[in-house]
C-alpha atoms as a PDB file:
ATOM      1  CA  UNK A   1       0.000   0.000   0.000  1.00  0.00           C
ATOM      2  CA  UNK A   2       1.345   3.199  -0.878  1.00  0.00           C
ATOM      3  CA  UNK A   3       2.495   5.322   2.087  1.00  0.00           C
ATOM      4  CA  UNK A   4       3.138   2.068   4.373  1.00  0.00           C
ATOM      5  CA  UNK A   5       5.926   0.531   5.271  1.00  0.00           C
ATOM      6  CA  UNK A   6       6.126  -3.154   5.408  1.00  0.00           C
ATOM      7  CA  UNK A   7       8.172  -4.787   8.490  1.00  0.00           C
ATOM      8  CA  UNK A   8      11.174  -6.958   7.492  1.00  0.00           C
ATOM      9  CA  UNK A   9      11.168 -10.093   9.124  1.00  0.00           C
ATOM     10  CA  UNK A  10      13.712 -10.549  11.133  1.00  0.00           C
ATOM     11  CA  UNK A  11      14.456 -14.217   9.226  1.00  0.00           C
ATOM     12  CA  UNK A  12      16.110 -14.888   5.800  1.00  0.00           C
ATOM     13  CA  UNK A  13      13.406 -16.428   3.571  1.00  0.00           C
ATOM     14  CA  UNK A  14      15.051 -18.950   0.484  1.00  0.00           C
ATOM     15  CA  UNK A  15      12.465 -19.394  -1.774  1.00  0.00           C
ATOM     16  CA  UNK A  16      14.479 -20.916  -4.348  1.00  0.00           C
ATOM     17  CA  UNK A  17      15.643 -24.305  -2.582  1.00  0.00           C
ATOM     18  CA  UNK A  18      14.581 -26.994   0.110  1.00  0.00           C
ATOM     19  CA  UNK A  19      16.768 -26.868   2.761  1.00  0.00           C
ATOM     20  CA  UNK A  20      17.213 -29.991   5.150  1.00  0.00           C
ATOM     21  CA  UNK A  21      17.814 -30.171   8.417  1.00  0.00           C
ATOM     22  CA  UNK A  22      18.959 -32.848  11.323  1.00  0.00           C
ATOM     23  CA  UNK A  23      17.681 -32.025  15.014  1.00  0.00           C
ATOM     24  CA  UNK A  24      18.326 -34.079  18.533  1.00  0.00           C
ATOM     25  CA  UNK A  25      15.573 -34.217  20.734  1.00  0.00           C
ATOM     26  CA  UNK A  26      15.777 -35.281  24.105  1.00  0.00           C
ATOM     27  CA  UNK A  27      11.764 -35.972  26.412  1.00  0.00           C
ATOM     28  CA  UNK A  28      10.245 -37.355  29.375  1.00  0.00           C
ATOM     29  CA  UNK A  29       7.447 -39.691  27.965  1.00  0.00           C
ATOM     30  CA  UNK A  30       5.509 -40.166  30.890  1.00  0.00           C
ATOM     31  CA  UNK A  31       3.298 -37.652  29.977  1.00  0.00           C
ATOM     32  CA  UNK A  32       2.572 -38.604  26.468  1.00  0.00           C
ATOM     33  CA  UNK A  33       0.619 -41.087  24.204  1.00  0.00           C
ATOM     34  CA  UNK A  34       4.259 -42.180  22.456  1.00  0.00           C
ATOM     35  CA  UNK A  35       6.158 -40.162  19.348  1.00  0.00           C
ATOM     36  CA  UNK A  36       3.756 -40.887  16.689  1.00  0.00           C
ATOM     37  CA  UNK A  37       1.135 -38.049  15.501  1.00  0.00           C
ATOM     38  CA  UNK A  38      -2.405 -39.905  16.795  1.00  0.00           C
ATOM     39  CA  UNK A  39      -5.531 -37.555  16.660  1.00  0.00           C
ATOM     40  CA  UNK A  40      -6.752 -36.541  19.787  1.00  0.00           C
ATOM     41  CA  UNK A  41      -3.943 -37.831  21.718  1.00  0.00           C
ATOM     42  CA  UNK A  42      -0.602 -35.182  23.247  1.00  0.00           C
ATOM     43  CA  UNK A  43       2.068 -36.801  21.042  1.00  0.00           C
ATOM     44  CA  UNK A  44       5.679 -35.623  21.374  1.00  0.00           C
ATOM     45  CA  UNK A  45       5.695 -35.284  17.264  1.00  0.00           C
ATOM     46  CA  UNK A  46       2.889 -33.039  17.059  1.00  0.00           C
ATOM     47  CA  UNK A  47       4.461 -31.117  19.761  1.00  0.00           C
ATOM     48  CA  UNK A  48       7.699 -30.795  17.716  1.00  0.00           C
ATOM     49  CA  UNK A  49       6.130 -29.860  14.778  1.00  0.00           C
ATOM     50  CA  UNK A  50       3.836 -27.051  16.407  1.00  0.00           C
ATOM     51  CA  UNK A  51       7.307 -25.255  17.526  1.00  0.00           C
ATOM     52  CA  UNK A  52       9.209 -26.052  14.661  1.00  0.00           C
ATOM     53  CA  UNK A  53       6.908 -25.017  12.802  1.00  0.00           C
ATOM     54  CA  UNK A  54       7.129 -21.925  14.493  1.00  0.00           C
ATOM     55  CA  UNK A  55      10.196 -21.400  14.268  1.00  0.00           C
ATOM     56  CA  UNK A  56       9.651 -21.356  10.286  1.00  0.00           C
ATOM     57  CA  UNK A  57       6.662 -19.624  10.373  1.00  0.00           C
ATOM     58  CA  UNK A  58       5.713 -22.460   7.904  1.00  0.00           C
ATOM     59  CA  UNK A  59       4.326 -25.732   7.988  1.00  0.00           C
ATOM     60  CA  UNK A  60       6.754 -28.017   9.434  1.00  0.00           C
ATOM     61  CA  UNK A  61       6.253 -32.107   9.446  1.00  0.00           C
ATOM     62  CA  UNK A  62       9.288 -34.272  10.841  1.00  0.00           C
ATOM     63  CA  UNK A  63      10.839 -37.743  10.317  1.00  0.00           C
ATOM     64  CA  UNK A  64      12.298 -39.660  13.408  1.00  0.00           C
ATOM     65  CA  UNK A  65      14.788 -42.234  13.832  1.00  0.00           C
ATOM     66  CA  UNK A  66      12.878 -44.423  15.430  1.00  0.00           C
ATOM     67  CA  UNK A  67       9.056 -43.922  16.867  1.00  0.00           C
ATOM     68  CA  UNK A  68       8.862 -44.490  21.025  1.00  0.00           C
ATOM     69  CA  UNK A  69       5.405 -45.768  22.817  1.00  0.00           C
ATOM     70  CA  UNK A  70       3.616 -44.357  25.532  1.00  0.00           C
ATOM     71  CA  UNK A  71       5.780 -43.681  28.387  1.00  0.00           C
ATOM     72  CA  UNK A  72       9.026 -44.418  26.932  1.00  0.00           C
ATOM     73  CA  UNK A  73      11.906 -41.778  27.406  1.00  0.00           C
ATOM     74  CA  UNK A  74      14.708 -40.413  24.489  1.00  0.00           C
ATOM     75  CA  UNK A  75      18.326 -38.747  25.659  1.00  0.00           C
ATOM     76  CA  UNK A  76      18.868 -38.270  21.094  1.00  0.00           C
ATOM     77  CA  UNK A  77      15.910 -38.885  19.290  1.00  0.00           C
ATOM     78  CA  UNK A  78      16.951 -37.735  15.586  1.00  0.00           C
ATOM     79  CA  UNK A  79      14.584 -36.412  13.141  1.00  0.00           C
ATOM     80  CA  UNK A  80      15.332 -34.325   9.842  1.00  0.00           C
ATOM     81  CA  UNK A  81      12.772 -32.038   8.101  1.00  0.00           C
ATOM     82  CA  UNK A  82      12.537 -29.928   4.881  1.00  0.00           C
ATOM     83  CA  UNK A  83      11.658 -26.114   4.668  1.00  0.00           C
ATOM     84  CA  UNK A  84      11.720 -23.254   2.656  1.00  0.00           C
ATOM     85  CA  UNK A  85      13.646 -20.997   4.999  1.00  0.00           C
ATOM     86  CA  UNK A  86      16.775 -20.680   6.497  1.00  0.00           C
ATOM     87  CA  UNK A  87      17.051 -19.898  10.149  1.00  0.00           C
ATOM     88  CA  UNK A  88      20.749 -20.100  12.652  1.00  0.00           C
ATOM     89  CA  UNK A  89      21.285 -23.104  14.038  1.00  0.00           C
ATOM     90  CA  UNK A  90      20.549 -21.513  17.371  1.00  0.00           C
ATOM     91  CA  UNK A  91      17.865 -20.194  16.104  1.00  0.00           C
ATOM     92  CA  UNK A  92      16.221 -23.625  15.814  1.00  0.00           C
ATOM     93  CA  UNK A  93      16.998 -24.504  18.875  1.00  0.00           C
ATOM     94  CA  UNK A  94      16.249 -21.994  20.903  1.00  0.00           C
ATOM     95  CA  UNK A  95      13.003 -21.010  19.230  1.00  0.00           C
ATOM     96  CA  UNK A  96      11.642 -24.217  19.289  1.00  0.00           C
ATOM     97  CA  UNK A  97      12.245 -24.933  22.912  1.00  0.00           C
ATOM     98  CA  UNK A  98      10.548 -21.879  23.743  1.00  0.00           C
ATOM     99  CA  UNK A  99       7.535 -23.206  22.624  1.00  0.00           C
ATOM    100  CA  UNK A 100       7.990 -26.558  24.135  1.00  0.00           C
ATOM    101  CA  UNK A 101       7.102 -27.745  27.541  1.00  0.00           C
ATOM    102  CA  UNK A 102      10.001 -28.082  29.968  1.00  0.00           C
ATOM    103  CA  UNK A 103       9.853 -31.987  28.962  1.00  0.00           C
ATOM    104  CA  UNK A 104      10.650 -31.881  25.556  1.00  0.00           C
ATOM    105  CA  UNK A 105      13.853 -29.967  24.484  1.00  0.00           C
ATOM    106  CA  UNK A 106      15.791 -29.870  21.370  1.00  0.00           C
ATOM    107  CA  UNK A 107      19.577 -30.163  21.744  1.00  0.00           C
ATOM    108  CA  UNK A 108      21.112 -29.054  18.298  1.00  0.00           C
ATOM    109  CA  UNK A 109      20.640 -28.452  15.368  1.00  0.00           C
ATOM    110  CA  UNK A 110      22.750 -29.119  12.077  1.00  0.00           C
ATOM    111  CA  UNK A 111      22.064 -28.940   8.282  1.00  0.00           C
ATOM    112  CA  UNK A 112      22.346 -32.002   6.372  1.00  0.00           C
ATOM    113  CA  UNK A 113      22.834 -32.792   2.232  1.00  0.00           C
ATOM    114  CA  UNK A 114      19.139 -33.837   1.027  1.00  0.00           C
ATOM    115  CA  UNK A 115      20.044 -37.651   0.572  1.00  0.00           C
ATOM    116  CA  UNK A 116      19.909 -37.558   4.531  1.00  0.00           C
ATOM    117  CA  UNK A 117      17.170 -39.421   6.094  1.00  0.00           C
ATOM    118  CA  UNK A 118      16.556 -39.629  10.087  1.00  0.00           C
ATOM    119  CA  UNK A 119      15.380 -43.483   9.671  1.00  0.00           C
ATOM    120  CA  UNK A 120      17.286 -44.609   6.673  1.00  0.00           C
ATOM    121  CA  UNK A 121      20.727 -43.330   7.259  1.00  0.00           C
ATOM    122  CA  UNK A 122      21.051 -44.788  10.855  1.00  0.00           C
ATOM    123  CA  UNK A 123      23.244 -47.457  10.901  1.00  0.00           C
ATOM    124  CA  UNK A 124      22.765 -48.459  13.967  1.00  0.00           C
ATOM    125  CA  UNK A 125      20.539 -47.362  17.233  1.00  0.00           C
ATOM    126  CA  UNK A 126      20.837 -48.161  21.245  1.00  0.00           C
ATOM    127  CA  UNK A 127      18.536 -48.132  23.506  1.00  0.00           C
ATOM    128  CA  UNK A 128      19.096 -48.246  27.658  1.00  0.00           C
ATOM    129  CA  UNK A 129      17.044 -50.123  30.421  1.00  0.00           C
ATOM    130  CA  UNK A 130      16.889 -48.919  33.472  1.00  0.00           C
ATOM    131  CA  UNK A 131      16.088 -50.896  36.678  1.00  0.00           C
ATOM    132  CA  UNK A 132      15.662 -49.965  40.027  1.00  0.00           C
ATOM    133  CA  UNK A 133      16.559 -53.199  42.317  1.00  0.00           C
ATOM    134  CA  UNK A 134      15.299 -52.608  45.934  1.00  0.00           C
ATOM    135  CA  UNK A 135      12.498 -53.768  48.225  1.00  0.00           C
ATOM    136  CA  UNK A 136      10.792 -49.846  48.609  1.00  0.00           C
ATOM    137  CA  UNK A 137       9.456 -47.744  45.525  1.00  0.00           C
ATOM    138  CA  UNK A 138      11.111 -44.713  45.230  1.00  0.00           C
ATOM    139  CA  UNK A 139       9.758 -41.094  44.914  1.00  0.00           C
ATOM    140  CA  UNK A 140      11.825 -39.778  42.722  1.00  0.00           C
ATOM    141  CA  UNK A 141      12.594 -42.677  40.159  1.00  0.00           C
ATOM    142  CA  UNK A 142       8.557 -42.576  40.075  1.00  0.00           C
ATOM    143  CA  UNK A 143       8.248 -43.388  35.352  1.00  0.00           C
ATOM    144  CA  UNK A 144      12.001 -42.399  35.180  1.00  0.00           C
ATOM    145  CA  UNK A 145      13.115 -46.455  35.734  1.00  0.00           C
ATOM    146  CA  UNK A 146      11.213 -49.748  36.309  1.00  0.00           C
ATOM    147  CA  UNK A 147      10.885 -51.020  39.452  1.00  0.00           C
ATOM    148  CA  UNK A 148      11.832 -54.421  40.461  1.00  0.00           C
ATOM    149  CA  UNK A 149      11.480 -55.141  43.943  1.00  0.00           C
ATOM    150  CA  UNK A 150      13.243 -59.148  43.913  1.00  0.00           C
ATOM    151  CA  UNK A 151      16.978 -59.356  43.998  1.00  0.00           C
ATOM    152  CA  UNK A 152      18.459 -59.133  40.309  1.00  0.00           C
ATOM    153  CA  UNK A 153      21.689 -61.382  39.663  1.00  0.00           C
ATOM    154  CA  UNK A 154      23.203 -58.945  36.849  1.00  0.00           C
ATOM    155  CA  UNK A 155      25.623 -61.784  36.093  1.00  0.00           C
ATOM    156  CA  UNK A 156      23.087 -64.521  35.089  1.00  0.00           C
ATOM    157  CA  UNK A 157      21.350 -62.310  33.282  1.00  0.00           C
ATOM    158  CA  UNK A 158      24.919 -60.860  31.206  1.00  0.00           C
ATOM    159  CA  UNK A 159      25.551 -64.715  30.539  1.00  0.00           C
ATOM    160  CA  UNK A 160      21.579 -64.808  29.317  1.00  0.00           C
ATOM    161  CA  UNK A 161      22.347 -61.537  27.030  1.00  0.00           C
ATOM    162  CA  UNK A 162      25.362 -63.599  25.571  1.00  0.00           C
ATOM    163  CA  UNK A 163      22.263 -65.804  23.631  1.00  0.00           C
ATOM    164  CA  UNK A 164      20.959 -62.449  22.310  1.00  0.00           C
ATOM    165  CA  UNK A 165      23.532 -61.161  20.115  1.00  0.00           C
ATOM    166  CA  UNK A 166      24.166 -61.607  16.625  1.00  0.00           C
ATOM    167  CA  UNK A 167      22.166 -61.854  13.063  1.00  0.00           C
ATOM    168  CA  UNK A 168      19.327 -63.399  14.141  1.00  0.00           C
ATOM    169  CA  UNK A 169      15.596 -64.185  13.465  1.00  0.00           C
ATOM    170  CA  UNK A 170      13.272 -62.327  16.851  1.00  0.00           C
ATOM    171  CA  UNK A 171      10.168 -63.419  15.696  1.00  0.00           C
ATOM    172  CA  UNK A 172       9.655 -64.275  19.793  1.00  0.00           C
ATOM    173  CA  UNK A 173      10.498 -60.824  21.009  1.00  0.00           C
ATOM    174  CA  UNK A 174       8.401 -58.734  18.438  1.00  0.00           C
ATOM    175  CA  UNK A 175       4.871 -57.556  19.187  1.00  0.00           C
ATOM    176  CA  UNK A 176       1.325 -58.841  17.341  1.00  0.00           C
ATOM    177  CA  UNK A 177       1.316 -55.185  16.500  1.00  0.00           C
ATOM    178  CA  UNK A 178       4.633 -55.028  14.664  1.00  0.00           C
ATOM    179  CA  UNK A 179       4.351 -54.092  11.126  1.00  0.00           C
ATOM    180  CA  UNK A 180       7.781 -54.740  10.147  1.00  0.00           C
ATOM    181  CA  UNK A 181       8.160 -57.111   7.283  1.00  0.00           C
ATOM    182  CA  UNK A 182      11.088 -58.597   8.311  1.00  0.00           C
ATOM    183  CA  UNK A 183      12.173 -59.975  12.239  1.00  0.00           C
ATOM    184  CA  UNK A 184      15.578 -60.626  11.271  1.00  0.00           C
ATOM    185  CA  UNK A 185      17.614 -58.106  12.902  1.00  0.00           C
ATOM    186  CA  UNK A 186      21.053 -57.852  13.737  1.00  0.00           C
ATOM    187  CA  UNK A 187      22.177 -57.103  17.446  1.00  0.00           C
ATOM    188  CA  UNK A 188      25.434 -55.636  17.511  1.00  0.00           C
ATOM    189  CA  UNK A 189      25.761 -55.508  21.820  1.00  0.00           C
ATOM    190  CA  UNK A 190      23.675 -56.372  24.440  1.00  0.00           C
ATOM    191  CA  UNK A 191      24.820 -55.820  28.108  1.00  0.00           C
ATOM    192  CA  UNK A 192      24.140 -55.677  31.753  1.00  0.00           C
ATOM    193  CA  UNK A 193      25.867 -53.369  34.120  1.00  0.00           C
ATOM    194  CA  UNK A 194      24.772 -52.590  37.907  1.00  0.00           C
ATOM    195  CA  UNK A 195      25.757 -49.993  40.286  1.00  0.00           C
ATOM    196  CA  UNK A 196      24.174 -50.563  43.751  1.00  0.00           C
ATOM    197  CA  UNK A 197      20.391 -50.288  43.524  1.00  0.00           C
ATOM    198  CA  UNK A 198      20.643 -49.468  39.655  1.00  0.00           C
ATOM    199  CA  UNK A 199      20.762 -51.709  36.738  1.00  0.00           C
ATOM    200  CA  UNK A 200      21.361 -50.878  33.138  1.00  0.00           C
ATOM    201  CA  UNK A 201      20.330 -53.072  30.717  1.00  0.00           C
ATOM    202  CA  UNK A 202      22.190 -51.484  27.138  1.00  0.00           C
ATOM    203  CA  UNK A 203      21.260 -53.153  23.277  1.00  0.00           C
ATOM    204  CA  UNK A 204      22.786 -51.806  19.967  1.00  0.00           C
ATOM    205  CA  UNK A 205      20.805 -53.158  16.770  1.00  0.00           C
ATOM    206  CA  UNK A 206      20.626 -51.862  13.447  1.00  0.00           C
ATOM    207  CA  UNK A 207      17.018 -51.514  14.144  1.00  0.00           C
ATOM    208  CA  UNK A 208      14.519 -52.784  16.559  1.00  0.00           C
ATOM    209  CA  UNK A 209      11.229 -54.362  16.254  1.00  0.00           C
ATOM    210  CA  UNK A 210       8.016 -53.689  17.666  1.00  0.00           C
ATOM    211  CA  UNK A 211       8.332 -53.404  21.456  1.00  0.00           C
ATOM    212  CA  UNK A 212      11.449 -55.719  21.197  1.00  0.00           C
ATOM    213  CA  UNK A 213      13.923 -54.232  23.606  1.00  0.00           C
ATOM    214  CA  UNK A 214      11.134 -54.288  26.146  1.00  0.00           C
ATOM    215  CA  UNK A 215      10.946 -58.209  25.343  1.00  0.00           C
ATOM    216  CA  UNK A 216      14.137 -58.744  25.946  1.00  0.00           C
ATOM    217  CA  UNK A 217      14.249 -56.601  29.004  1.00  0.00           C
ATOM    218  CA  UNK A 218      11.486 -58.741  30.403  1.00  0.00           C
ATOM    219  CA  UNK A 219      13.427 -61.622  29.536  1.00  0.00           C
ATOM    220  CA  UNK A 220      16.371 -60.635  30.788  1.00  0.00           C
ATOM    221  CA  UNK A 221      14.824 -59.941  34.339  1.00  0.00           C
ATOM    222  CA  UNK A 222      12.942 -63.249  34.901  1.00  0.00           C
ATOM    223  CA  UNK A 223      16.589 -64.636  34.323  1.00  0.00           C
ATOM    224  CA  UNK A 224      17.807 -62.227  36.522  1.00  0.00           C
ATOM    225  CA  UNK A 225      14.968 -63.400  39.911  1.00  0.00           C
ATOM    226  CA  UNK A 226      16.125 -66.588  39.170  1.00  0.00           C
ATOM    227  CA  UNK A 227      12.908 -68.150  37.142  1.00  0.00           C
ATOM    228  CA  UNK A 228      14.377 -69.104  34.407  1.00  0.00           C
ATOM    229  CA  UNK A 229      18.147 -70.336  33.755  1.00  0.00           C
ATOM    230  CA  UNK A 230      20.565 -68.070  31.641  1.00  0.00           C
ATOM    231  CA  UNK A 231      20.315 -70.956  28.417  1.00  0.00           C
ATOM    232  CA  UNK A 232      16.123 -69.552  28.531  1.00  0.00           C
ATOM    233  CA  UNK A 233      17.153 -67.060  26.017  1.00  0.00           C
ATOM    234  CA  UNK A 234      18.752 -68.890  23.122  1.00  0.00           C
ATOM    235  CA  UNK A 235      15.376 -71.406  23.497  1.00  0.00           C
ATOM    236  CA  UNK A 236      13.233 -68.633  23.270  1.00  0.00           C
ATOM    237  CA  UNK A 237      14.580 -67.208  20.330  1.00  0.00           C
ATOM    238  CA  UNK A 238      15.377 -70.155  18.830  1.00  0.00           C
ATOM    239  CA  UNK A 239      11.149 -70.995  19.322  1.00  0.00           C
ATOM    240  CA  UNK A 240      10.227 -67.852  17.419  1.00  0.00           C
ATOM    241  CA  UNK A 241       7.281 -67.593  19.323  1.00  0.00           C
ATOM    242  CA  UNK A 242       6.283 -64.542  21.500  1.00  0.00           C
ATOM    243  CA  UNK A 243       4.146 -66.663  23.593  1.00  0.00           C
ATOM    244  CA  UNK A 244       6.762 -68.563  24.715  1.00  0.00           C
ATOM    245  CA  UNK A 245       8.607 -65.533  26.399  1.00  0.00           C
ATOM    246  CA  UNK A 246       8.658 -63.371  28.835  1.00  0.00           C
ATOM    247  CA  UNK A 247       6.389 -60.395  29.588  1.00  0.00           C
ATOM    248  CA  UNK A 248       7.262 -57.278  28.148  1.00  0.00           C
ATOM    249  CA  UNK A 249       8.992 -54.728  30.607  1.00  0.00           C
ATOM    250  CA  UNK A 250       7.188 -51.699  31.322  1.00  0.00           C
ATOM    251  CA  UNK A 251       7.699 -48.565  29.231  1.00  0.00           C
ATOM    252  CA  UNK A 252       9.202 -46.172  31.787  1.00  0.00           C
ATOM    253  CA  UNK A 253      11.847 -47.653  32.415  1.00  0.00           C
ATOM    254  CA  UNK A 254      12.865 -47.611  28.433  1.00  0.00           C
ATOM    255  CA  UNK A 255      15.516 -45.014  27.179  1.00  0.00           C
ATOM    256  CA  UNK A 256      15.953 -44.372  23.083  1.00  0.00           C
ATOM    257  CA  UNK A 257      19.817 -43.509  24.159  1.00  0.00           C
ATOM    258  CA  UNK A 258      21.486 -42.812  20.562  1.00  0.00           C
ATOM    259  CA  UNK A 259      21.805 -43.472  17.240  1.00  0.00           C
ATOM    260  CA  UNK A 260      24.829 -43.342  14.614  1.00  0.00           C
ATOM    261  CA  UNK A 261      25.098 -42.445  10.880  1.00  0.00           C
ATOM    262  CA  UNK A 262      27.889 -42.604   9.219  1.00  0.00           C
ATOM    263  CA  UNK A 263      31.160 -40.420  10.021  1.00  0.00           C
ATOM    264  CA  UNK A 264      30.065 -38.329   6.385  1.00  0.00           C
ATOM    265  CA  UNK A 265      27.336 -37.013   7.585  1.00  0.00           C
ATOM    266  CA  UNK A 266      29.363 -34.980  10.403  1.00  0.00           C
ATOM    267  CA  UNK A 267      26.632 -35.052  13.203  1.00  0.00           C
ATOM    268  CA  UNK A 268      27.441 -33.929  16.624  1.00  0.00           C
ATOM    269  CA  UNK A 269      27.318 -37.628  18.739  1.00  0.00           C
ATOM    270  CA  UNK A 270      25.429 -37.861  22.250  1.00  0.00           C
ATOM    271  CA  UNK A 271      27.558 -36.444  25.111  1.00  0.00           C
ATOM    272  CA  UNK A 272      29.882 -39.024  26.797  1.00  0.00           C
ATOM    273  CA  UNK A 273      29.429 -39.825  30.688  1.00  0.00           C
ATOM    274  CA  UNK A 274      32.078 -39.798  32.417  1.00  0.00           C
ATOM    275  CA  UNK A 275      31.109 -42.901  33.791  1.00  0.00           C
ATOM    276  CA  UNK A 276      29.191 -45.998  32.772  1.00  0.00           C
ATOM    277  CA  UNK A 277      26.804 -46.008  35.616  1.00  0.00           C
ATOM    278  CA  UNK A 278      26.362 -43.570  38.656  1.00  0.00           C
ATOM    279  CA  UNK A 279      26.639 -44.735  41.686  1.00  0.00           C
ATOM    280  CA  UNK A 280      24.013 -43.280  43.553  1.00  0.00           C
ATOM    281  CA  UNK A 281      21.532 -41.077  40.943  1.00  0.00           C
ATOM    282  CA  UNK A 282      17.933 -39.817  41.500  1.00  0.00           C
ATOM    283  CA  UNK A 283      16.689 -37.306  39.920  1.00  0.00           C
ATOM    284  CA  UNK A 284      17.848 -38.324  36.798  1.00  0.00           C
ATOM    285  CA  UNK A 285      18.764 -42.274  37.043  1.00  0.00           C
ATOM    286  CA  UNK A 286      21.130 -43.475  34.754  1.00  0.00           C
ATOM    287  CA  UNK A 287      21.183 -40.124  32.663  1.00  0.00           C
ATOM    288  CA  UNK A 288      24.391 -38.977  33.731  1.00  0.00           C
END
């Protein structure tokens, strides 16, 4: 309009390419109906994309590395996204987490080439469960850890975990509800640490099926009370049937810990602890 002076946004607009971009997010599930987008449900996805989007001041719609239920927790969920603008890395970041509840928080952001995909690119992803081992419930640890309240003998269930790795068919620790079309999988590691009250129970697969690092959790701690012997595990997956295992572990005491790409793709990697396991840790068990 003549005699009126537009405002300049304050962001560069690039209308004449897609940009790309890589994102870590880190959330407390508890208080959410998983990752995945479902109507009428608070999803963590829809979340991201409402600040993101933002952000952008465009419509903004994400791809994970790897979708977490109800209740289950992420220290580097990775998801990339296209847009028409270009914003500062910290820009991203910061923006975003001011719309975000205190639960959710992105870490960093990066750009990446378009041939970059969150899911595709991974080479490999861990995920962490934690246990807390004691007769009393604790306060703190409250959906941050599951709770077993029987003694846990880490060591028979390490020599259990031994069955577990490898290039294998998990037919018996995948969900009715998976959808993948394949249950071969290929388990890189799969430990057991403790540290006083706290267990950590740590598995590195190229990818994981359905609610399958919960089934082997579950497995993994029935060994542990001493109601099943360590050699359980290589029959169960040898059976290939679910109904022949253990029950699935609950979801808070799941962790979506990491995931790696390959060296090209120059991504920052999830901060090191300087220890394995804490000793004594409440507020955030096994985080640090």
């Amino acid at each position: 309009m003549p005699g009126v002076a537009l405002a300049r946004s304050p962001w560069k607009i690039c209308a004449t390419r897609m940009n790309r971009y890589a994102v870590a997010i880190e959330y407390d599930g508890s208080g959410y109906s998983g990752w995945q987008t479902q109507q009428s449900l608070r999803t963590i996805q829809a979340l991201v994309e409402n600040a993101l989007s933002g952000v952008a001041a465009e419509r903004i719609d994400v791809v994970c590395a790897g979708r977490t239920d109800s209740g289950v927790h992420a220290r580097s969920q990775i998801v990339h996204f296209d847009t028409n603008v270009t914003r500062p890395m910290r820009g991203w970041v910061m923006g975003a987490n001011t719309e975000l509840p205190r639960d959710i928080s992105l870490v960093w952001a990066r750009p990446v080439p378009p041939h970059f995909h969150a899911r595709y690119s991974a080479e490999a992803r861990t995920y962490r469960y934690l246990i807390l081992n004691r007769p009393a419930r604790s306060g703190l640890a409250d959906k941050r850890a599951a709770m077993v309240f029987k003694p846990l003998d880490h060591e028979r269930m390490a020599e259990a975990a031994v069955h577990l790795c490898g290039h294998y068919d998990f037919s018996a620790f995948r969900s009715s509800e998976c959808q993948s079309k394949s249950p071969i999988r290929r388990v890189e590691q799969l430990t057991v640490e403790r540290s006083g009250e706290w267990l950590v129970i740590e598995a590195t697969a190229n990818a994981f099926l359905h609610h399958m690092m919960r089934n082997l959790a579950g497995l993994l701690i029935e060994v542990g009370k001493g109601d099943a012997p360590p050699s359980w595990a290589l029959e169960v997956r040898e059976g290939l049937d679910r109904t022949q295992g253990a029950p699935t572990a609950p979801a808070e005491g799941l962790y979506f810990w990491d995931v790696r790409y390959p060296a090209a793709f120059r991504l920052p990697g999830a901060p090191q602890p300087s220890g394995r396991l804490p000793s004594r840790s409440i507020i955030i068990p096994g985080l640090n």
